[in-house]
C-alpha atoms as a PDB file:
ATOM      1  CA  UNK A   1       0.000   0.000   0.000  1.00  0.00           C
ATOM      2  CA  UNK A   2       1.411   3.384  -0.964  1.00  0.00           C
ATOM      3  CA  UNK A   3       1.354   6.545   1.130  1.00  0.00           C
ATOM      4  CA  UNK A   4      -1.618   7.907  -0.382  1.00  0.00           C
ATOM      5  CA  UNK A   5      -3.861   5.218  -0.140  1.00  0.00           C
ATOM      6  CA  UNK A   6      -2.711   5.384   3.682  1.00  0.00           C
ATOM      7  CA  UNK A   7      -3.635   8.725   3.948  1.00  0.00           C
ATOM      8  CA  UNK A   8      -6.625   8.447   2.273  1.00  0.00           C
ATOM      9  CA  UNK A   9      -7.948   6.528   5.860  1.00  0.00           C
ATOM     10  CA  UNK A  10      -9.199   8.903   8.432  1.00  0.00           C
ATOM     11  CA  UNK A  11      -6.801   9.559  10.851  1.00  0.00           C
ATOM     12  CA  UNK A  12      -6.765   7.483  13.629  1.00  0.00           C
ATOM     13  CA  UNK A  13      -6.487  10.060  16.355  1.00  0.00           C
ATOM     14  CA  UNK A  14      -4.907   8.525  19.559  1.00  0.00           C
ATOM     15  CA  UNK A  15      -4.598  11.147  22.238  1.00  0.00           C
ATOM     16  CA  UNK A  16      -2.761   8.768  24.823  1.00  0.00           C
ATOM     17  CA  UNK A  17       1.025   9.875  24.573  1.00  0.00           C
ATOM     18  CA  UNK A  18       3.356   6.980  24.279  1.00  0.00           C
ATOM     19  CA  UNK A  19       4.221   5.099  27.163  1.00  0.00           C
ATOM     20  CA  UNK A  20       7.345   5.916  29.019  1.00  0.00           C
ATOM     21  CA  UNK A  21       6.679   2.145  31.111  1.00  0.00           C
ATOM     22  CA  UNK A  22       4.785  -1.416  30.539  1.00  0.00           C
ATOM     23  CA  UNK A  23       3.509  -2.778  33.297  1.00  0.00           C
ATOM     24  CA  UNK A  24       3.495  -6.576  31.416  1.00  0.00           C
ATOM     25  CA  UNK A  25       0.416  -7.451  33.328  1.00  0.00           C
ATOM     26  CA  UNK A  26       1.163 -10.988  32.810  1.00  0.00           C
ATOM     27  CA  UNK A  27       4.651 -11.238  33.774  1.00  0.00           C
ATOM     28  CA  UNK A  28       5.555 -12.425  30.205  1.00  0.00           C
ATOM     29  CA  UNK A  29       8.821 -10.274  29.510  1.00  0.00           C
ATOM     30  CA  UNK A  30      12.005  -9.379  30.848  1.00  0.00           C
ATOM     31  CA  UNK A  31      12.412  -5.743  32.392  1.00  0.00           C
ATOM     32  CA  UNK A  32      15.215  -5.203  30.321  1.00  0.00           C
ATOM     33  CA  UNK A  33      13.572  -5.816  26.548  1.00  0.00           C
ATOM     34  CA  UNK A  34      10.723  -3.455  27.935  1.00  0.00           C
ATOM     35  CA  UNK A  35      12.711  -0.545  28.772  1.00  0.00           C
ATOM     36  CA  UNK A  36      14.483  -1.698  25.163  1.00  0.00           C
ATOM     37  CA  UNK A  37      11.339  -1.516  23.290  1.00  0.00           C
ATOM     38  CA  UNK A  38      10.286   1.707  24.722  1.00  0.00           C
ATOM     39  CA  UNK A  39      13.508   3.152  23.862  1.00  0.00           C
ATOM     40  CA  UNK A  40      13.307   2.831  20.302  1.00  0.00           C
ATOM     41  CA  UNK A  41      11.725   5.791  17.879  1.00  0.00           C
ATOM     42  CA  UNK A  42       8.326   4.419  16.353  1.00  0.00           C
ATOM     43  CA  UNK A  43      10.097   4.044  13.135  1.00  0.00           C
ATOM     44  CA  UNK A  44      12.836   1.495  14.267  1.00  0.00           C
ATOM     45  CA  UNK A  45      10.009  -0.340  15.934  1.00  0.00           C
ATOM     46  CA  UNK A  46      10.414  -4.576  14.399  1.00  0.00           C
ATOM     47  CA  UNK A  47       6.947  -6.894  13.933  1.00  0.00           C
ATOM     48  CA  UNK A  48       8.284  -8.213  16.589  1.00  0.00           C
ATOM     49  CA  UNK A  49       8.213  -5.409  19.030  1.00  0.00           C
ATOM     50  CA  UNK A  50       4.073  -4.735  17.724  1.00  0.00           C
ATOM     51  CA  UNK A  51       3.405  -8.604  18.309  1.00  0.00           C
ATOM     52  CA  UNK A  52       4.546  -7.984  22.150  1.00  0.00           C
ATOM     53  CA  UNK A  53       2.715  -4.812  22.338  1.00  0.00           C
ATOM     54  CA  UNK A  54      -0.364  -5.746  21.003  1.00  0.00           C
ATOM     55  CA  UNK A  55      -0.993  -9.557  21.831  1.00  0.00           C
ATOM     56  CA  UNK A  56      -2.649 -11.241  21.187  1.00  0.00           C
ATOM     57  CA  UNK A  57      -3.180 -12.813  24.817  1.00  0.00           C
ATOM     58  CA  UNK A  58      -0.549 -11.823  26.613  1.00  0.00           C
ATOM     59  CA  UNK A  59       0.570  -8.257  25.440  1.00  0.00           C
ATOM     60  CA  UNK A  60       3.020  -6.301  27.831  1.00  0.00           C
ATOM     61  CA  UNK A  61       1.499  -3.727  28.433  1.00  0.00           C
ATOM     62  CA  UNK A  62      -2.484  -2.369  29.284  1.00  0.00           C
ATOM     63  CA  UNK A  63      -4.829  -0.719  26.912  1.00  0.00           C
ATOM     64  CA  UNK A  64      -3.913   2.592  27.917  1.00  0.00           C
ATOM     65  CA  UNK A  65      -0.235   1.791  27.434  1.00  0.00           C
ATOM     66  CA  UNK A  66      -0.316  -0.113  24.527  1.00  0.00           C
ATOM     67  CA  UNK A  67      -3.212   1.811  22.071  1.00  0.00           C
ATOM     68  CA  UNK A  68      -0.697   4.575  20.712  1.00  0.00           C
ATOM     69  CA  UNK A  69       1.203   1.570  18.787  1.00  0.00           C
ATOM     70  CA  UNK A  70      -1.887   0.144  17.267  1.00  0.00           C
ATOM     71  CA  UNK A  71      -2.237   2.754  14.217  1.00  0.00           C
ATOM     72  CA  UNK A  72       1.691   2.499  13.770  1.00  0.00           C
ATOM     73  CA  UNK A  73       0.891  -1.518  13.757  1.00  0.00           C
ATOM     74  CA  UNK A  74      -1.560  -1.089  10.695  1.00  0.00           C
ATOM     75  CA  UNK A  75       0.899   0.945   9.137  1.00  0.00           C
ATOM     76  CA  UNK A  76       3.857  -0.962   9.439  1.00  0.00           C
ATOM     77  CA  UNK A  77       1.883  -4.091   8.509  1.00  0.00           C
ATOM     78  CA  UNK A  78       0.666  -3.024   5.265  1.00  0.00           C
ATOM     79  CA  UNK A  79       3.794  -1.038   4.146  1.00  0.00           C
ATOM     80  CA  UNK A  80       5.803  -4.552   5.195  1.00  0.00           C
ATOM     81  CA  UNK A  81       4.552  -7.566   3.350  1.00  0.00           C
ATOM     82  CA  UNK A  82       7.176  -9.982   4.620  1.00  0.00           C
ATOM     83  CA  UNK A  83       6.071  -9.696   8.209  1.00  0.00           C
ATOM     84  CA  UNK A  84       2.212  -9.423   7.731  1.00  0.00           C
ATOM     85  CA  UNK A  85       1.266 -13.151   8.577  1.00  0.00           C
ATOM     86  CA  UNK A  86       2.816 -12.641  11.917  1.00  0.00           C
ATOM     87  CA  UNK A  87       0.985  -9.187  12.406  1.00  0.00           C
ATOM     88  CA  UNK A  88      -2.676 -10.017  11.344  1.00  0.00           C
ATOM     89  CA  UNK A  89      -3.776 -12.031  14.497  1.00  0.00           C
ATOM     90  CA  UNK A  90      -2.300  -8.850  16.864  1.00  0.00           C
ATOM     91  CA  UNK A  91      -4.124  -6.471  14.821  1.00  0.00           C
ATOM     92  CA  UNK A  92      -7.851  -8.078  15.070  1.00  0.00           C
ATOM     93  CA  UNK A  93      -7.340  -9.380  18.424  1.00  0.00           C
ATOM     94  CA  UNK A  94      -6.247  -5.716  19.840  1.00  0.00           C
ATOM     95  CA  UNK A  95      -9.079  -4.376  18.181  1.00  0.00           C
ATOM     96  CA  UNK A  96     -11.395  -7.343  18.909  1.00  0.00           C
ATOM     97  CA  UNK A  97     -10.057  -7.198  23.012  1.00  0.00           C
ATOM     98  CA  UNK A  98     -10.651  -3.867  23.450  1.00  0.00           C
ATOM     99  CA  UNK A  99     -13.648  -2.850  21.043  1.00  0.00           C
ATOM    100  CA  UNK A 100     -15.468  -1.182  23.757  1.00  0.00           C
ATOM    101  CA  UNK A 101     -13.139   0.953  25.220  1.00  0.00           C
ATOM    102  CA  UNK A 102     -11.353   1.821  21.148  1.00  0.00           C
ATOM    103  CA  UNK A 103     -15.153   2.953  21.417  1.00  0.00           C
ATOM    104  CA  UNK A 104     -15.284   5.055  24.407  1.00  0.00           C
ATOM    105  CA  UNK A 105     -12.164   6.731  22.994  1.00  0.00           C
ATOM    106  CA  UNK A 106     -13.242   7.373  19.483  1.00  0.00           C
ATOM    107  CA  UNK A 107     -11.037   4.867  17.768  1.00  0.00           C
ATOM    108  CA  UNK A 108     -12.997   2.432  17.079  1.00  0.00           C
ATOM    109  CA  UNK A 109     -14.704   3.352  13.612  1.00  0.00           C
ATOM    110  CA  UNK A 110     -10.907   3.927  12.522  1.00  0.00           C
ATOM    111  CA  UNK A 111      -9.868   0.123  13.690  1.00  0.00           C
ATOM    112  CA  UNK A 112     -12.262  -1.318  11.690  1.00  0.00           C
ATOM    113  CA  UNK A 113     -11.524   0.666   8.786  1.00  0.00           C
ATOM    114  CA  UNK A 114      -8.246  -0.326   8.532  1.00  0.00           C
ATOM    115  CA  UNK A 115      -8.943  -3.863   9.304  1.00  0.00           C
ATOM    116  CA  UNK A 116     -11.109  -3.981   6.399  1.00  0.00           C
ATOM    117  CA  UNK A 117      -8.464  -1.792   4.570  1.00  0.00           C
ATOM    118  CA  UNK A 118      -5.607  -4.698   4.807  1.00  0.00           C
ATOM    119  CA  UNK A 119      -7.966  -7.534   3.303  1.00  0.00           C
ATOM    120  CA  UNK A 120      -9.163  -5.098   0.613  1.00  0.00           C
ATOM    121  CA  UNK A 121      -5.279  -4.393  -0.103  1.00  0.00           C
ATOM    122  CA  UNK A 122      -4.131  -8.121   0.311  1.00  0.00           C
ATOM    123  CA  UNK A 123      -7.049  -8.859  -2.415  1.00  0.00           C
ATOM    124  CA  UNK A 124      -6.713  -6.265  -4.580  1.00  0.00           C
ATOM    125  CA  UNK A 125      -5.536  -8.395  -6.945  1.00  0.00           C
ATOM    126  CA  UNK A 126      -4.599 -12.046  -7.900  1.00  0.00           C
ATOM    127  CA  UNK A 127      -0.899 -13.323  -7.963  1.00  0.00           C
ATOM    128  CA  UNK A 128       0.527 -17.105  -8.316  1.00  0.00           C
ATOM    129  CA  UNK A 129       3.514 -17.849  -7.767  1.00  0.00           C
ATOM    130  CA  UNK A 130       4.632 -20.987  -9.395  1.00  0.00           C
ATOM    131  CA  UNK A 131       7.010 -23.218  -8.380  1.00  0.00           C
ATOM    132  CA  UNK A 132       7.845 -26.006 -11.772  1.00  0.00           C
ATOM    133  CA  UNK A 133      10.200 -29.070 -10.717  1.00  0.00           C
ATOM    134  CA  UNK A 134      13.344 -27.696 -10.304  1.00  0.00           C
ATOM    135  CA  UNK A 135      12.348 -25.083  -8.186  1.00  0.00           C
ATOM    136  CA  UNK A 136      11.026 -27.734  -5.713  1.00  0.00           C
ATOM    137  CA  UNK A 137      13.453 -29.710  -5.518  1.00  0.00           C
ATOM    138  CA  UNK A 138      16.176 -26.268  -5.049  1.00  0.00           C
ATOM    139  CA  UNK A 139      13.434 -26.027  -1.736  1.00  0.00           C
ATOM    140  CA  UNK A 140      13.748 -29.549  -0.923  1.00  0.00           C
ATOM    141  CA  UNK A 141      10.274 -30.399  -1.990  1.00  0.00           C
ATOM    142  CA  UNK A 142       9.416 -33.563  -3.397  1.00  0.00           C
ATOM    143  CA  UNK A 143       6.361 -32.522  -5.125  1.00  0.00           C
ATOM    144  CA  UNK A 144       6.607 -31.982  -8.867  1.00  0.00           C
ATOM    145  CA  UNK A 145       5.272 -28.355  -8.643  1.00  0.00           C
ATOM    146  CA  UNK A 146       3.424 -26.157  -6.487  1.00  0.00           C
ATOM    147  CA  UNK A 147       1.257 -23.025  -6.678  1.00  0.00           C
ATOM    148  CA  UNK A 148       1.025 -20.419  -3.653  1.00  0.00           C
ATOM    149  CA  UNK A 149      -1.282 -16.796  -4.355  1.00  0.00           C
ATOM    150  CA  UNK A 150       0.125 -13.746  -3.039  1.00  0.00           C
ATOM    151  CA  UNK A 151      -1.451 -12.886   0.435  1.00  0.00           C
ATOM    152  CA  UNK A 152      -3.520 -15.982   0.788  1.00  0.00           C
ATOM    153  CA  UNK A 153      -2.265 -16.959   4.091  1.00  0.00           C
ATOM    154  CA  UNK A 154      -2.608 -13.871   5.736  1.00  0.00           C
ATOM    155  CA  UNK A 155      -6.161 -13.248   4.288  1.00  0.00           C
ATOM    156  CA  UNK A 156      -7.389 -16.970   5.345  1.00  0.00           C
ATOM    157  CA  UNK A 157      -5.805 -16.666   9.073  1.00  0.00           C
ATOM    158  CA  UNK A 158      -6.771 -12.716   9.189  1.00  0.00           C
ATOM    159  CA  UNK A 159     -10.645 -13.656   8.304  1.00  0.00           C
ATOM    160  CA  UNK A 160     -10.849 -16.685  11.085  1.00  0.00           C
ATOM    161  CA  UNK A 161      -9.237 -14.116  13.870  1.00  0.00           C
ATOM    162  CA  UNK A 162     -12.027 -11.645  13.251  1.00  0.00           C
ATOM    163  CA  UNK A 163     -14.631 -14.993  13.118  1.00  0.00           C
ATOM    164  CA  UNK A 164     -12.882 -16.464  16.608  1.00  0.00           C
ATOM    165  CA  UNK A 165     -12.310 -13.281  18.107  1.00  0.00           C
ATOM    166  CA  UNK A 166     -16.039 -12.114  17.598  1.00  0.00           C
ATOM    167  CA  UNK A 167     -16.255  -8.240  17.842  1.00  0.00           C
ATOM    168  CA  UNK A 168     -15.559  -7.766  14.160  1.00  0.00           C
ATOM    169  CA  UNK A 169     -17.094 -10.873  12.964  1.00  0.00           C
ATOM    170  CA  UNK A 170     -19.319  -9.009  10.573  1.00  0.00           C
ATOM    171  CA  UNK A 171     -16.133  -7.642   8.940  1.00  0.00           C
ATOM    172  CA  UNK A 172     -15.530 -11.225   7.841  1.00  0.00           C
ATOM    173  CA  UNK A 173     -18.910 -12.169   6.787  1.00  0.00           C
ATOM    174  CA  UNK A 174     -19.235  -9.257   4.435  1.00  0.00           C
ATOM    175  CA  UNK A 175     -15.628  -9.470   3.060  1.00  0.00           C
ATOM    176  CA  UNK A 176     -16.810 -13.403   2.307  1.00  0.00           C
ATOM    177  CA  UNK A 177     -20.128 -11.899   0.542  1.00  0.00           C
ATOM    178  CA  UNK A 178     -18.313  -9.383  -1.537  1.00  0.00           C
ATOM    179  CA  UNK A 179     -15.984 -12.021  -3.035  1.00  0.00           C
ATOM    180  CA  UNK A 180     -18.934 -14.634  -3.238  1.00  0.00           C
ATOM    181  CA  UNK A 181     -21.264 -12.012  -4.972  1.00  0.00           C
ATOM    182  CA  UNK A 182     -18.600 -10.790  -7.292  1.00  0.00           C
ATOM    183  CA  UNK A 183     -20.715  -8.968  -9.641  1.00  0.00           C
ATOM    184  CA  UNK A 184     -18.636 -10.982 -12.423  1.00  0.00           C
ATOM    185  CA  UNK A 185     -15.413  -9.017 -11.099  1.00  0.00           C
ATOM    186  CA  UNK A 186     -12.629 -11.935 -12.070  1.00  0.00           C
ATOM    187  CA  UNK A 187     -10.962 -10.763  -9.221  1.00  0.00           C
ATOM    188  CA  UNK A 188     -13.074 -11.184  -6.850  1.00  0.00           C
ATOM    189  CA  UNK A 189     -14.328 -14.452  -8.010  1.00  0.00           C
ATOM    190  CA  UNK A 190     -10.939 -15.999  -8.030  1.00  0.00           C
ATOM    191  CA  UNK A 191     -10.511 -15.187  -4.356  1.00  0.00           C
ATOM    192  CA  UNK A 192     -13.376 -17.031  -4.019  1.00  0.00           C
ATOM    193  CA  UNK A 193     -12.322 -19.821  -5.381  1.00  0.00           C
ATOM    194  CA  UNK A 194      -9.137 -19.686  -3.879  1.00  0.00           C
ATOM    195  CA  UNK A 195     -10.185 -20.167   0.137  1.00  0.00           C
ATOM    196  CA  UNK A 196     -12.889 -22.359  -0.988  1.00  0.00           C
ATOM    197  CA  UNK A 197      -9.853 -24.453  -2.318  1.00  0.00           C
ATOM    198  CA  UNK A 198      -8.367 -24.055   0.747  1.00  0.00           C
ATOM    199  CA  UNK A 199     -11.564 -25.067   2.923  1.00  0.00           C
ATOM    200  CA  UNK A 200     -11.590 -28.337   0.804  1.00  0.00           C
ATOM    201  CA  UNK A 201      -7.755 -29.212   1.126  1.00  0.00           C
ATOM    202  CA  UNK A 202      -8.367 -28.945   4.773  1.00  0.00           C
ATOM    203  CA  UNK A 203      -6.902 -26.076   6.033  1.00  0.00           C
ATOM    204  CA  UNK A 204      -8.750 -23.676   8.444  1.00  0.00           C
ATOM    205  CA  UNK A 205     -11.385 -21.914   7.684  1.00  0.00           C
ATOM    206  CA  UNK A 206     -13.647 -19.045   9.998  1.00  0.00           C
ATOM    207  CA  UNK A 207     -16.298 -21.675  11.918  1.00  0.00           C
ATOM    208  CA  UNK A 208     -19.153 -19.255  10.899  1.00  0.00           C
ATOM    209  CA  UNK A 209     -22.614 -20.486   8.910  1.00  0.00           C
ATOM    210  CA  UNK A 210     -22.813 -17.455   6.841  1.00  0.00           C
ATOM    211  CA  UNK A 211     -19.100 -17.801   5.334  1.00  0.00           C
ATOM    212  CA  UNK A 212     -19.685 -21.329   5.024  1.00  0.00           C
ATOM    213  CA  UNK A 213     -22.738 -21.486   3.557  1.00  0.00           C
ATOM    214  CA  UNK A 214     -21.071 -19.337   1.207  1.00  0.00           C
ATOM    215  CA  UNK A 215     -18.228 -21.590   0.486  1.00  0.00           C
ATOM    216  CA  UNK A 216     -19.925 -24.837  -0.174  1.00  0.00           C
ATOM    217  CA  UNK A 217     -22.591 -23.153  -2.350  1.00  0.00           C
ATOM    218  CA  UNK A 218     -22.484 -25.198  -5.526  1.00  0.00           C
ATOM    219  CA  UNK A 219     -24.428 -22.316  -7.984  1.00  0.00           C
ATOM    220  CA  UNK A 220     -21.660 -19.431  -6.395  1.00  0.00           C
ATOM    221  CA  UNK A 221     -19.148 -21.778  -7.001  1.00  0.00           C
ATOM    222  CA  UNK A 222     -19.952 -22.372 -10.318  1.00  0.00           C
ATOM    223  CA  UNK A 223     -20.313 -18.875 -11.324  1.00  0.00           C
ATOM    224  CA  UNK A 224     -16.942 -17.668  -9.566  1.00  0.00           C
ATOM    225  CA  UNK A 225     -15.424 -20.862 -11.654  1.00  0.00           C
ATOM    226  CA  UNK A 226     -17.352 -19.451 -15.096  1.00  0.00           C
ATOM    227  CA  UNK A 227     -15.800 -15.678 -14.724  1.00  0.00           C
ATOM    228  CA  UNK A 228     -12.490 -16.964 -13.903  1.00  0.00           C
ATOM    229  CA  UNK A 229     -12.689 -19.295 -16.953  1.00  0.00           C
ATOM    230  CA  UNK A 230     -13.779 -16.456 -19.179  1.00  0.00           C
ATOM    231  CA  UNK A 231     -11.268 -13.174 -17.770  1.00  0.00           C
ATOM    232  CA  UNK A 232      -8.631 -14.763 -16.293  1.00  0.00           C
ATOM    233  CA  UNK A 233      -7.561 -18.309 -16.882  1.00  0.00           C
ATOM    234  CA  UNK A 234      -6.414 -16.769 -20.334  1.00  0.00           C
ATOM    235  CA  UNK A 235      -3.674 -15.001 -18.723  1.00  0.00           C
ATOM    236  CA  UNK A 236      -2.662 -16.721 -15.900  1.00  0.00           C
ATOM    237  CA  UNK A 237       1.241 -17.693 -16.367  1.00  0.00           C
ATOM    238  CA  UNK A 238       1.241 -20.550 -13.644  1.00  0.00           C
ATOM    239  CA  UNK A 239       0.576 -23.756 -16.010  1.00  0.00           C
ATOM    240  CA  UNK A 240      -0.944 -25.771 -12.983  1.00  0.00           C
ATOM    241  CA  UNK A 241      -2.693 -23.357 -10.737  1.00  0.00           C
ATOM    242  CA  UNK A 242      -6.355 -23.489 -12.279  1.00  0.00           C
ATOM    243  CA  UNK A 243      -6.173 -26.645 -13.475  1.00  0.00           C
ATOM    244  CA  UNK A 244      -5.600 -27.864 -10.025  1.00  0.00           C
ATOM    245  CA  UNK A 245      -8.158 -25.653  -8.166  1.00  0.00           C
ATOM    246  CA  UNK A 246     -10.665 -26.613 -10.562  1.00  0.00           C
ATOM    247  CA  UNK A 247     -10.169 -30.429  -9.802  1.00  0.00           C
ATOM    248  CA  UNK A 248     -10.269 -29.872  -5.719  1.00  0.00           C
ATOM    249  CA  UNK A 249     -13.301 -28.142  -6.202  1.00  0.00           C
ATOM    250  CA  UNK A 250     -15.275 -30.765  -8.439  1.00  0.00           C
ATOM    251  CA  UNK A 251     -15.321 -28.882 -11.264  1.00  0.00           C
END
C-alpha cells in the first residue's frame, strides 16, 4: 500500500502519549527488553516489538499503554509484506479485546476501517507464484510443482481471527459476501475460489454459517469458476494453478 492510499484513511487520532513504562500485566517479559522496546523511535520499531505490544493474549502492556502503537501496527503491517502473517492475528485481536473501550475513545470506527483496509489491499488483486520441478526440488520439496497466491495466508488466518475473536465478525462475513457475490469481477471471483480451495484441502477456515454457507454453495461456485474461466484463466502464467483448483473443487 502506498502513502496515499494510507492517507486516504481517516486519521486514527490517539490522544494517549506513548508510554514511558509497561507494566506486562502478565509477567511475560524481561524488564530489560521493555525498557528496550520503549527506547526505540516508532520508526525502528520490528513486527516483533508490535506482536509484544499488542498480543494477542498476553501483550506487555495495558490498553492505555499499549493503544498509541496500534495505528503504527496497521501501518507498518501493510507497508511490510514480509512480516504481515505474523501481524494479522495482533491487529484483530487488539481491536477485537478492546472494542469497547477503542469505542469510548473514538477509535474504534478507525480500527475497523483499517482492518477492512488490509484484506481489501491483500485482495486487490490475484498473484501465483509458481514453483515447476526444479524449483522444488532447489526447496527440498518432493512434489513436482506447487502453486502459492500472493497474500492468501494472511487473508485466510486474518478472516478466522475476526470470526474467533467475535467483535468484528461481521467484517468477515461481508468481506466473504463481496468475493462470493462478485458482480462478475474476475478478481473477486478468483478469491473465491481460492479459500474455498483451501476449505476443501483442509486447512482452516472461519467456523461461521454465513461464510460457510457461502463456500460450499455449488451455484456461487460455479459462477466464480465461469468468470475466472472467461477473464482470467487466459492469462494466468502458472501452467498448474487453475487446473488444479478446478479439480479440488469438483469442477
Amino acid at each position: 500500500m502506498n502513502n496515499d492510499q494510507l492517507k486516504s484513511l481517516s486519521p486514527m487520532d490517539v490522544r494517549t502519549p506513548r508510554p514511558t513504562h509497561l507494566s506486562d500485566p502478565f509477567q511475560e517479559f524481561a524488564e530489560e527488553y521493555l525498557c528496550e522496546v520503549l527506547a526505540k523511535p516508532d520508526r525502528t520499531l520490528e513486527w516483533s516489538d508490535y506482536q509484544n505490544l499488542l498480543g494477542p493474549f498476553l501483550p506487555a502492556g495495558t490498553y492505555e499503554e499499549s493503544v498509541y502503537f496500534l495505528p503504527l501496527a496497521f501501518e507498518f503491517t501493510l507497508t511490510h509484506p514480509e512480516d504481515e502473517i505474523d501481524l494479522v492475528s495482533s491487529l484483530v485481536w487488539f481491536s477485537s479485546e478492546y472494542a469497547a473501550r477503542l469505542a469510548e475513545d473514538g477509535l474504534l470506527e478507525s480500527a475497523r476501517k483499517r482492518l477492512r483496509a488490509c484484506f481489501d489491499y491483500w485482495t486487490a488483486d490475484f498473484h501465483v507464484v509458481h514453483y515447476d520441478l526444479a524449483a522444488c526440488r532447489q526447496k527440498l520439496w518432493s512434489i513436482d510443482h506447487n502453486d502459492i497466491v500472493d497474500h492468501s495466508q494472511v487473508v485466510q488466518e486474518g478472516m478466522g481471527d475476526l470470526v474467533r475473536f467475535k467483535a468484528h465478525r461481521d467484517l468477515a462475513e461481508s468481506f466473504y459476501r463481496s468475493i462470493a457475490y462478485h458482480q462478475g469481477d474476475p478478481i473477486r471471483a478468483a478469491w473465491f475460489l481460492e479459500l474455498a480451495r483451501l476449505q476443501v484441502e483442509g486447512f482452516k477456515s472461519p467456523k461461521d454459517p454465513v461464510i460457510q454457507g457461502l463456500l460450499t454453495d455449488p451455484d456461487l461456485l460455479t459462477a466464480a469458476g465461469a468468470v475466472v474461466i472467461d477473464k482470467l484463466l487466459p492469462h494466468e502464467p502458472s501452467p498448474t494453478y487453475w487446473k488444479d483448483a478446478f479439480a479440488t473443487l469438483g469442477f
